[in-house]
C-alpha atoms as a PDB file:
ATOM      1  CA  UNK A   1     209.132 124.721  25.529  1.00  0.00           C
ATOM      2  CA  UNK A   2     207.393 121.208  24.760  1.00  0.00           C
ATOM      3  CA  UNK A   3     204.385 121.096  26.861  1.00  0.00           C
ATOM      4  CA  UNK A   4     203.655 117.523  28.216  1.00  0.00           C
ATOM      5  CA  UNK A   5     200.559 118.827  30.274  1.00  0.00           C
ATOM      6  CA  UNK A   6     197.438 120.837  28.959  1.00  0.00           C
ATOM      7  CA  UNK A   7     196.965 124.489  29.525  1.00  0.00           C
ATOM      8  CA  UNK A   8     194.115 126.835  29.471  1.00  0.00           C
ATOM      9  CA  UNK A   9     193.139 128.744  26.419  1.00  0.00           C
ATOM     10  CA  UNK A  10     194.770 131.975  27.831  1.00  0.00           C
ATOM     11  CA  UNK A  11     197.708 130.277  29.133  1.00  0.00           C
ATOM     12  CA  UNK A  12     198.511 129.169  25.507  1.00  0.00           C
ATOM     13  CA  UNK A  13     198.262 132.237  24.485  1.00  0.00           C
ATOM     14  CA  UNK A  14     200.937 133.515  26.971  1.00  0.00           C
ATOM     15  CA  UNK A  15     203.120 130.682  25.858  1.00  0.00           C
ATOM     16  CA  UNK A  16     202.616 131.167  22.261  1.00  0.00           C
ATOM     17  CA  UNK A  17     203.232 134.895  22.961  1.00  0.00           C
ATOM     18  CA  UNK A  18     206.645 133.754  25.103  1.00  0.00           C
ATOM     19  CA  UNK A  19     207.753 131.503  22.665  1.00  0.00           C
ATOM     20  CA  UNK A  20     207.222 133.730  20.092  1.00  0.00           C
ATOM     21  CA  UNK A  21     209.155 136.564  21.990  1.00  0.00           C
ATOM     22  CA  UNK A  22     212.511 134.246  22.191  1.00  0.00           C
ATOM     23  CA  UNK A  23     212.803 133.218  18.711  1.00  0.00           C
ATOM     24  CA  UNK A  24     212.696 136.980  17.347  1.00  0.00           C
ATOM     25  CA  UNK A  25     214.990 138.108  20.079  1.00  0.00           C
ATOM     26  CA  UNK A  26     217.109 135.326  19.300  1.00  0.00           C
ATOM     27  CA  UNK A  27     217.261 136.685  15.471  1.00  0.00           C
ATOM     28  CA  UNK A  28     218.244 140.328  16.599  1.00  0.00           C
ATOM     29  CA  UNK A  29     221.451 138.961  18.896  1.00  0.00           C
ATOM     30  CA  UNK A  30     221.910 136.477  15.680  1.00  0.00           C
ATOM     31  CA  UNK A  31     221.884 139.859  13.364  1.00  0.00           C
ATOM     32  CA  UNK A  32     224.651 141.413  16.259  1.00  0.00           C
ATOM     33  CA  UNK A  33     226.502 138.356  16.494  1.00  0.00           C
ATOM     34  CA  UNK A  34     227.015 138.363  12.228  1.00  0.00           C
ATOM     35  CA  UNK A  35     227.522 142.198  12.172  1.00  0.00           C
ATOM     36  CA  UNK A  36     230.170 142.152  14.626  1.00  0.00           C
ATOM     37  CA  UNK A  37     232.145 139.806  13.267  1.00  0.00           C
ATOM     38  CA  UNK A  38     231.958 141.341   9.784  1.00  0.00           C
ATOM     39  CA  UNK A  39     233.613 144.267  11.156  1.00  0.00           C
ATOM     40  CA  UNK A  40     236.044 142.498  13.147  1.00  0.00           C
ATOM     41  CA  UNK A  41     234.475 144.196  16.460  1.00  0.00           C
ATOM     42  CA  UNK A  42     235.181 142.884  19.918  1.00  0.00           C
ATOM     43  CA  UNK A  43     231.531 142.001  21.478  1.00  0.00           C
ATOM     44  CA  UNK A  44     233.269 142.407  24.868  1.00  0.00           C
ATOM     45  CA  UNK A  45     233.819 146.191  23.815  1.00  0.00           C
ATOM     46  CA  UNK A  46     230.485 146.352  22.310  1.00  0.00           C
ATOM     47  CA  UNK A  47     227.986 147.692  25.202  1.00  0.00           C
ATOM     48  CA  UNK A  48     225.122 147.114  22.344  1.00  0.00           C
ATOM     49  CA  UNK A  49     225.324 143.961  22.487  1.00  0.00           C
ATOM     50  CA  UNK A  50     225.955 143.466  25.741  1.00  0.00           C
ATOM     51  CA  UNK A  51     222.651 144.834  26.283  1.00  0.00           C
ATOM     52  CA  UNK A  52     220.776 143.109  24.414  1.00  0.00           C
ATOM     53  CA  UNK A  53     222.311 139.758  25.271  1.00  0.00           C
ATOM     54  CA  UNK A  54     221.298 141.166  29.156  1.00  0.00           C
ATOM     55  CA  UNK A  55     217.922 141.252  28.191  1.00  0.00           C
ATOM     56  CA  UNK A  56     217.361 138.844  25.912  1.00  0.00           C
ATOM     57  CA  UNK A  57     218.422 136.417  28.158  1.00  0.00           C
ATOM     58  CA  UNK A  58     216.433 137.629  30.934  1.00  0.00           C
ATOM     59  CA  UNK A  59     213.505 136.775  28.649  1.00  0.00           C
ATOM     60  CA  UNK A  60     214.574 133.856  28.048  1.00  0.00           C
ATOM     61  CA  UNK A  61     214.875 132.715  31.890  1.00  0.00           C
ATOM     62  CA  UNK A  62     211.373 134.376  32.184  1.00  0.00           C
ATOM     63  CA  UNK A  63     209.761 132.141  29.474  1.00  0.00           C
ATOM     64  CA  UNK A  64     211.271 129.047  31.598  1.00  0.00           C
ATOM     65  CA  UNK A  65     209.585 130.215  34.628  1.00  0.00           C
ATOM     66  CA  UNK A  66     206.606 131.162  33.857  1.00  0.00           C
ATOM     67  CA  UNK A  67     205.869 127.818  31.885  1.00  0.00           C
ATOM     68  CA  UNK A  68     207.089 125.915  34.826  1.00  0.00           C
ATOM     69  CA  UNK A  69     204.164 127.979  36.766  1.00  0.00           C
ATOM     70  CA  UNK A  70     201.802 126.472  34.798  1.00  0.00           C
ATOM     71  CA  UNK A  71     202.984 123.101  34.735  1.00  0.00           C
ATOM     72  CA  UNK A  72     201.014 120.719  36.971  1.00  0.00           C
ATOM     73  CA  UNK A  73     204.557 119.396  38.795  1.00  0.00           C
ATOM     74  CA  UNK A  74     207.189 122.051  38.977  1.00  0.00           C
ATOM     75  CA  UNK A  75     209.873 120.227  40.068  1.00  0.00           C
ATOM     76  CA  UNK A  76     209.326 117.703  37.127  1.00  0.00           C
ATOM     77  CA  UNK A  77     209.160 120.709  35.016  1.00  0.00           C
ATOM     78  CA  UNK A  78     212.579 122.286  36.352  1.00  0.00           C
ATOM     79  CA  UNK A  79     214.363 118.776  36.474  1.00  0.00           C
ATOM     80  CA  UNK A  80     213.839 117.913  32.839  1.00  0.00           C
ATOM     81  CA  UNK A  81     214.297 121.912  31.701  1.00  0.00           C
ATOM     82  CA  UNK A  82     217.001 122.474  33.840  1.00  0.00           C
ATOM     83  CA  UNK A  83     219.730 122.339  31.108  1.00  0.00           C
ATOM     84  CA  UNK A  84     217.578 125.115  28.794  1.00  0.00           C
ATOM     85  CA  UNK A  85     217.352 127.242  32.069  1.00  0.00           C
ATOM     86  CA  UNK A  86     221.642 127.169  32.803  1.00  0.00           C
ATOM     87  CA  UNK A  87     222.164 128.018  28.945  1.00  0.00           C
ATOM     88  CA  UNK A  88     219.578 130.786  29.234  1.00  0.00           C
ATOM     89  CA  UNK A  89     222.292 132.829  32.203  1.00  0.00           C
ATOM     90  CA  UNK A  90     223.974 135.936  30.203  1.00  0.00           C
ATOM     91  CA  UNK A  91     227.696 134.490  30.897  1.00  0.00           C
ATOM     92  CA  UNK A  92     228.844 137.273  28.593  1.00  0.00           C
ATOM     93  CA  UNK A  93     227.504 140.048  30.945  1.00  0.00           C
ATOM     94  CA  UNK A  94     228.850 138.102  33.837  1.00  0.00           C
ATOM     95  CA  UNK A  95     232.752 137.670  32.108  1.00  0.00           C
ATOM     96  CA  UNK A  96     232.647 141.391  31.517  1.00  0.00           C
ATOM     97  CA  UNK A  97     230.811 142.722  34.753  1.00  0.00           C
ATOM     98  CA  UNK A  98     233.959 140.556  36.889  1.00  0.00           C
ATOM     99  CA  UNK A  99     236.740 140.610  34.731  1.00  0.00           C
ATOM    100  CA  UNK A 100     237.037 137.502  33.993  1.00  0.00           C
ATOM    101  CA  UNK A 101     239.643 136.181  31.914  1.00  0.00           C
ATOM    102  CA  UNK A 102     238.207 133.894  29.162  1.00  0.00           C
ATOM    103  CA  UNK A 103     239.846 132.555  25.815  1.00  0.00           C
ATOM    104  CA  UNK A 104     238.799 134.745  23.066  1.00  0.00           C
ATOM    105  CA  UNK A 105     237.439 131.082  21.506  1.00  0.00           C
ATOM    106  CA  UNK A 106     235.267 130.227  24.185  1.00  0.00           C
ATOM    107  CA  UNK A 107     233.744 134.293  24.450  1.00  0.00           C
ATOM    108  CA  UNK A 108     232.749 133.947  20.696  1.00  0.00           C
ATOM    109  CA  UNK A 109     231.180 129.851  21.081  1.00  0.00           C
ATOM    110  CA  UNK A 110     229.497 131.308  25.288  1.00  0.00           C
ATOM    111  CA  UNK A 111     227.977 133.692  22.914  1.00  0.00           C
ATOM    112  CA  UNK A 112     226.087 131.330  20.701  1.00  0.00           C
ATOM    113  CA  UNK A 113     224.658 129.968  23.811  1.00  0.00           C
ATOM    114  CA  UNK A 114     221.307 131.378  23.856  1.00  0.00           C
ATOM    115  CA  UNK A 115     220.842 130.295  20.667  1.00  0.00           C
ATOM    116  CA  UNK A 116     221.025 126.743  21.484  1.00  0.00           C
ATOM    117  CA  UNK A 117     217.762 127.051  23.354  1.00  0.00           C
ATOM    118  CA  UNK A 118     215.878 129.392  20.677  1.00  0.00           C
ATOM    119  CA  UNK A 119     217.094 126.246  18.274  1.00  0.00           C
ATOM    120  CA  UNK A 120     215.481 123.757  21.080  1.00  0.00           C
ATOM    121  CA  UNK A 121     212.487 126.200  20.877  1.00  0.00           C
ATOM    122  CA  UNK A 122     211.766 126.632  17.554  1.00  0.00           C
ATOM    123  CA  UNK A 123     212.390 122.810  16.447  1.00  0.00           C
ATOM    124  CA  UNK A 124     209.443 122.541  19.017  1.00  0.00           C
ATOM    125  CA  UNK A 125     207.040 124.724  17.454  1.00  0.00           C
ATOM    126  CA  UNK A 126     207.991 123.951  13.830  1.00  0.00           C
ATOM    127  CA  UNK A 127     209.023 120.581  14.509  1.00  0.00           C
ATOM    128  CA  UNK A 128     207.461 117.117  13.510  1.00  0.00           C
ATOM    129  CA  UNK A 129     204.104 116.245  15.330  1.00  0.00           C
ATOM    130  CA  UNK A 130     202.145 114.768  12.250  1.00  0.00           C
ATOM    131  CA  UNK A 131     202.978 111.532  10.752  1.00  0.00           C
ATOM    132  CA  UNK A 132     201.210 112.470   7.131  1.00  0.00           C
ATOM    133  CA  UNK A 133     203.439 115.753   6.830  1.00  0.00           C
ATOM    134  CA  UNK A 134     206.559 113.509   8.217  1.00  0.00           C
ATOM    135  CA  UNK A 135     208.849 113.479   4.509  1.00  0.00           C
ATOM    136  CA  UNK A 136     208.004 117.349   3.965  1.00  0.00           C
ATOM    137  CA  UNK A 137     209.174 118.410   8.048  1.00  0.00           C
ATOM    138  CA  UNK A 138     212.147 116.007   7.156  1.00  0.00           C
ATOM    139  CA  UNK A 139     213.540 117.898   4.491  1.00  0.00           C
ATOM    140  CA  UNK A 140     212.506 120.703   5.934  1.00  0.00           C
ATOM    141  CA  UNK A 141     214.405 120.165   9.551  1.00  0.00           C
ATOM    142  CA  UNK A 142     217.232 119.148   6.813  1.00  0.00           C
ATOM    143  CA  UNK A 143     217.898 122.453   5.121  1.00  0.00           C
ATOM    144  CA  UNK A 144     218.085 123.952   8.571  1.00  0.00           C
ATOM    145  CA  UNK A 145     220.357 122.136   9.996  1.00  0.00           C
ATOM    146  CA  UNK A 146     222.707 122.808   7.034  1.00  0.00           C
ATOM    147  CA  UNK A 147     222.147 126.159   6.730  1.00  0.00           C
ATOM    148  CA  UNK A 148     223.357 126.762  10.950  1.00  0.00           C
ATOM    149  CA  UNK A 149     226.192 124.409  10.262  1.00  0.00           C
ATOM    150  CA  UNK A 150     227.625 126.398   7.394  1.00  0.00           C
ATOM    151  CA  UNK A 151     226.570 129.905   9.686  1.00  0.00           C
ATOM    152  CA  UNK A 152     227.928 128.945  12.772  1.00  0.00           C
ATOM    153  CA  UNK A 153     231.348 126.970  11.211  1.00  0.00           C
ATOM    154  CA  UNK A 154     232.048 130.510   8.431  1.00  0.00           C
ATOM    155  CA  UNK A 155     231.545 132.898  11.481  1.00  0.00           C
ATOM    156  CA  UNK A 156     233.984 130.724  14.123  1.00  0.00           C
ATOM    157  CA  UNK A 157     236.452 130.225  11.197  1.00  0.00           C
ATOM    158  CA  UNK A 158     236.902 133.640  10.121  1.00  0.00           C
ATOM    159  CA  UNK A 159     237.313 134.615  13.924  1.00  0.00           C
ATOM    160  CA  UNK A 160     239.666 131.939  14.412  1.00  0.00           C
ATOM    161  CA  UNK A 161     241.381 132.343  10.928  1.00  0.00           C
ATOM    162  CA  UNK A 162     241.774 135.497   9.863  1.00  0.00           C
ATOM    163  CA  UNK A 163     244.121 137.127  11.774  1.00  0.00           C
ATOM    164  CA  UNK A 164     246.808 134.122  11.124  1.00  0.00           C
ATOM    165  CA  UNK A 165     245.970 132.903   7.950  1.00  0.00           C
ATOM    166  CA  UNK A 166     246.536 134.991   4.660  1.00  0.00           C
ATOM    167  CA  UNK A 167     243.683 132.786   2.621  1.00  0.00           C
ATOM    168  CA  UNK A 168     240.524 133.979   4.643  1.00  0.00           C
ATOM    169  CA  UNK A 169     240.990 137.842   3.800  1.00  0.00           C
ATOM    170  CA  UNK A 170     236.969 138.281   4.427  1.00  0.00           C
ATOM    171  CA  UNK A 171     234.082 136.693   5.943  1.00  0.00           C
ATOM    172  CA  UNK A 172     232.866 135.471   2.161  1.00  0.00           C
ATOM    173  CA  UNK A 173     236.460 133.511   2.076  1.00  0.00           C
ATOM    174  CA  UNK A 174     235.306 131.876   5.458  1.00  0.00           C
ATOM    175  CA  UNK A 175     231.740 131.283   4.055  1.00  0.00           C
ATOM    176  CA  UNK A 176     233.141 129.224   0.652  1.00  0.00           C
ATOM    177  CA  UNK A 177     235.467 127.443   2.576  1.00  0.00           C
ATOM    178  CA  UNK A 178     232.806 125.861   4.832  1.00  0.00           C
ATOM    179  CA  UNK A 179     230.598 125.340   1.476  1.00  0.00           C
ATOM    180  CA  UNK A 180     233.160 123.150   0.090  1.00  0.00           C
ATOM    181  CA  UNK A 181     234.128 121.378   3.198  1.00  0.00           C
ATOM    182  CA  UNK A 182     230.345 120.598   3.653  1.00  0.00           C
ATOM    183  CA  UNK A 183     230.435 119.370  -0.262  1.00  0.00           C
ATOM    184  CA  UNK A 184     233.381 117.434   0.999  1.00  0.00           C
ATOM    185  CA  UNK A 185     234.846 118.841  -2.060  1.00  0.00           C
ATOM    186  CA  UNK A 186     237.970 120.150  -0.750  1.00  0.00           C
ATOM    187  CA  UNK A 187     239.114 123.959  -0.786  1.00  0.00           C
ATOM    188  CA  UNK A 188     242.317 126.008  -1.865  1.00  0.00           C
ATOM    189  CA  UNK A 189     242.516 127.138   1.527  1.00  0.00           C
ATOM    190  CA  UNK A 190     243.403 125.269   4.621  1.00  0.00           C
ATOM    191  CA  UNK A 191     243.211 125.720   8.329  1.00  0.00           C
ATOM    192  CA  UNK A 192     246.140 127.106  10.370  1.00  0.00           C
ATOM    193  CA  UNK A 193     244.751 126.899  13.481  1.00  0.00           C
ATOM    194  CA  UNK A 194     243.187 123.817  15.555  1.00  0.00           C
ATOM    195  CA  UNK A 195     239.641 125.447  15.937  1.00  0.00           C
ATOM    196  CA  UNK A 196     239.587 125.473  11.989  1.00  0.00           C
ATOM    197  CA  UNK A 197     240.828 121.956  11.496  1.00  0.00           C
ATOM    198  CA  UNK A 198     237.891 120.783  14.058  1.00  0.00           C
ATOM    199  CA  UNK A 199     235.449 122.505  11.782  1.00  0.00           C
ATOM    200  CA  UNK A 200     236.478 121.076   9.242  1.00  0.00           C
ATOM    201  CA  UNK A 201     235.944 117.415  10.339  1.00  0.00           C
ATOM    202  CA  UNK A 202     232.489 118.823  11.419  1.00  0.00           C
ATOM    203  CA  UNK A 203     231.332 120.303   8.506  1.00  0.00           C
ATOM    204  CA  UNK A 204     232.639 116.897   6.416  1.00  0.00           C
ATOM    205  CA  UNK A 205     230.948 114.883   8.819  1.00  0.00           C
ATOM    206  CA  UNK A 206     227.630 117.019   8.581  1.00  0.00           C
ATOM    207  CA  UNK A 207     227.932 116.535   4.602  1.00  0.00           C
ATOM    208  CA  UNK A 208     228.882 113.026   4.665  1.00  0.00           C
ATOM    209  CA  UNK A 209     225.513 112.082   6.867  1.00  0.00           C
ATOM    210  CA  UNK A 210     222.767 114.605   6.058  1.00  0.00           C
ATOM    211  CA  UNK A 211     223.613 114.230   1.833  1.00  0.00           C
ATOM    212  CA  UNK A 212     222.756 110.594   1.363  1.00  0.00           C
ATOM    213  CA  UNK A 213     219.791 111.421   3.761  1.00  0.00           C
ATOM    214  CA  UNK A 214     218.807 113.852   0.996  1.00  0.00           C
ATOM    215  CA  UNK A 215     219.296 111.641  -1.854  1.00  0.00           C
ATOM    216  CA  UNK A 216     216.976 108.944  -0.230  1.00  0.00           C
ATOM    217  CA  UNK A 217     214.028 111.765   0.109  1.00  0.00           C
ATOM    218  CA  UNK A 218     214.127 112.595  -2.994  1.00  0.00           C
ATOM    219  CA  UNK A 219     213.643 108.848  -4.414  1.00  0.00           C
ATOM    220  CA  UNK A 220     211.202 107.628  -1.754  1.00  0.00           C
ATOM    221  CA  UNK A 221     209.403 110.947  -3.100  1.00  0.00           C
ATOM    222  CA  UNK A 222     209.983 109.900  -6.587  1.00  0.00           C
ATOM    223  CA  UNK A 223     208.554 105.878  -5.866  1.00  0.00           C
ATOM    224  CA  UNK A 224     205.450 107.541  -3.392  1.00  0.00           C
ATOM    225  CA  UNK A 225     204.925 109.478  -6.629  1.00  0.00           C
ATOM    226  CA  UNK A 226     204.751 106.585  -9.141  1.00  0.00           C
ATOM    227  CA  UNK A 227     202.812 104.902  -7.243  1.00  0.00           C
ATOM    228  CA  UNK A 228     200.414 107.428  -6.621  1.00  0.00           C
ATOM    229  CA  UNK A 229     199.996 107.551 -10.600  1.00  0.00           C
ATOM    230  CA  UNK A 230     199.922 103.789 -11.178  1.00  0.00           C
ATOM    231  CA  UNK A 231     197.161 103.486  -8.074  1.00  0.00           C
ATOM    232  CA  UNK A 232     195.054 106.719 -10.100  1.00  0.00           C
ATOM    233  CA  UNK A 233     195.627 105.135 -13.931  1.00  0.00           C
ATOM    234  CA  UNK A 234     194.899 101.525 -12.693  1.00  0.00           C
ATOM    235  CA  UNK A 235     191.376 103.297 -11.160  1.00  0.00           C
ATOM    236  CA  UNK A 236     190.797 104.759 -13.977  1.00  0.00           C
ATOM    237  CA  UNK A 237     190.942 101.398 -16.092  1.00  0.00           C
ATOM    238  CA  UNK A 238     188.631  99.622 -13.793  1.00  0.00           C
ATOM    239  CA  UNK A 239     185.777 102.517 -13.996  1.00  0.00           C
ATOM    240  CA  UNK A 240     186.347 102.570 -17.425  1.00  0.00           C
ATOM    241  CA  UNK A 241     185.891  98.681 -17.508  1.00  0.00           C
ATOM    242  CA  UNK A 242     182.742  98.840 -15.547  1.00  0.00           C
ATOM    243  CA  UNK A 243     180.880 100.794 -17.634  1.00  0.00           C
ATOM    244  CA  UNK A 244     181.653  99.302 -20.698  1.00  0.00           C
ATOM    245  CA  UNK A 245     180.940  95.970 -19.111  1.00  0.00           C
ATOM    246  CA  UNK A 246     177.402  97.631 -17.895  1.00  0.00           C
ATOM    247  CA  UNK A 247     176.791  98.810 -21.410  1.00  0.00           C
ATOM    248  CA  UNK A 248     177.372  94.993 -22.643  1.00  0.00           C
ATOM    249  CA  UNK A 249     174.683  93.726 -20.879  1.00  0.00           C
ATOM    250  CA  UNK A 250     172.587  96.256 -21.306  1.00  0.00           C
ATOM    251  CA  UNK A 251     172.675  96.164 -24.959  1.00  0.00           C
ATOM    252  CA  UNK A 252     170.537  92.288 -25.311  1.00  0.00           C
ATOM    253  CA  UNK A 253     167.910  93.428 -23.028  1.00  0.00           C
ATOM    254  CA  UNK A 254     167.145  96.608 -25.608  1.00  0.00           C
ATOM    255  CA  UNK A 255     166.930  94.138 -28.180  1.00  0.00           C
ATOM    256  CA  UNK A 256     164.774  91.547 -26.846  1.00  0.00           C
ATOM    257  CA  UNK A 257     162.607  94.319 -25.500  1.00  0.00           C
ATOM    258  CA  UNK A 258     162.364  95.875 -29.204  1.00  0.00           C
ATOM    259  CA  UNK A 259     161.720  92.368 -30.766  1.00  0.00           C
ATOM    260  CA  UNK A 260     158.772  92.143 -28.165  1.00  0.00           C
ATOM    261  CA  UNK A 261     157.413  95.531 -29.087  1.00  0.00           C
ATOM    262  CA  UNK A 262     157.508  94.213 -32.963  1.00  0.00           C
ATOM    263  CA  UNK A 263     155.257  90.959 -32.210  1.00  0.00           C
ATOM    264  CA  UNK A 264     153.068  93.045 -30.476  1.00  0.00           C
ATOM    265  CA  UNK A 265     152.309  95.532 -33.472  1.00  0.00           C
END
């Protein structure tokens, strides 16, 4: 979590250590979540991952309390964290502990859940603090949002398309369909359902922003560039004009001195 208070030496640690902890959980239920839906298995029938969503979350709650402990006004803390604590409950183990009757769409999006906190998380700990590395953590911040938009869109599409539509045979169908919407290319195949059509707007609209913020990194890099090797060629010059200007006016004081030294002999 983003600390606005200082902590101890050993307290960081046991944040770092926290922090830490979520993010690689976060990639194991990421790993289940991908594998799953590869193999077309139910995670409501999958006691795997219901355990490790059980714990992982647990964790997850954990790391919100125990930085809350350390922060100098708790109920500061828990107001402005209190959104990152409610995504953190397993709802999964709670919808299949009860019985409860959920759309199969909204099991598959409660399950992405957790991750919306480990993606709070790690944009925290990778994210951008320092102004000189700003155009590097841009592009950087960039690439990852791209590459969970095309994840999260291929995995929801398949789920929601492949049963109904005969074009998305296989996850890999699912995965070039959201490449091309991104590319705002088009596709040979086309949603069925209204879960893929809303994707598709998304993924568009992701492409439509995030490309032209590319293109403008990559020519403000080009220009900081130039200028860096104008600014180092135009030093260059004026070093190179000094000394030649300090040899100039050397050279009538050697020869005055050498006509002195000849009147002399």
């Amino acid at each position: 979590m983003h600390q606005q208070f200082q902590l101890s030496e050993s307290r960081q640690k046991v944040m770092r250590t926290m922090h830490f902890g979520v993010i690689i959980l976060s990639m194991l239920m990421i790993t289940l979540i991908t594998l799953d839906t590869l193999r077309n298995v139910s995670f409501l029938a999958d006691s795997t991952y219901l355990r490790v969503q059980f714990w992982c979350c647990l964790f997850f709650i954990a790391d919100v309390f125990i930085e809350m402990s350390f922060a100098p006004k708790r109920w500061l803390y828990f107001r402005n964290h209190a959104l990152f604590l409610l995504i953190s409950i397993p709802y999964l183990n709670i919808i299949h502990h009860f019985d409860i009757h959920v759309d199969g769409h909204v099991q598959y999006i409660l399950r992405f859940v957790p991750m919306i906190r480990t993606a709070y998380v790690f944009t925290i700990v990778t994210g951008v603090t320092a102004s000189v590395r700003w155009a590097k953590n841009m592009l950087i911040t960039y690439m990852i949002v791209l590459i969970v938009a095309v994840y999260f869109c291929s995995l929801t599409f398949f789920v929601s398309e492949h049963e109904v539509n005969p074009s998305v045979p296989d996850y890999w169908s699912s995965l070039l369909w959201s490449i091309m919407s991104l590319t705002t290319a088009g596709c040979s195949i086309h949603a069925m359902t209204v879960t893929g059509r809303v994707l598709g707007v998304v993924l568009s609209a992701v492409g439509l922003i995030f490309f032209p913020i590319f293109t403008v990194f990559l020519t403000d890099s080009y220009a900081n560039q130039s200028n860096s090797d104008d600014n180092d060629a135009h030093s260059t010059s004026m070093s190179s004009g000094n000394i030649s200007a300090g040899a100039s006016s050397e050279a009538p004081k050697t020869v005055a001195n050498n006509k002195s030294r000849n009147q002399a002999e």
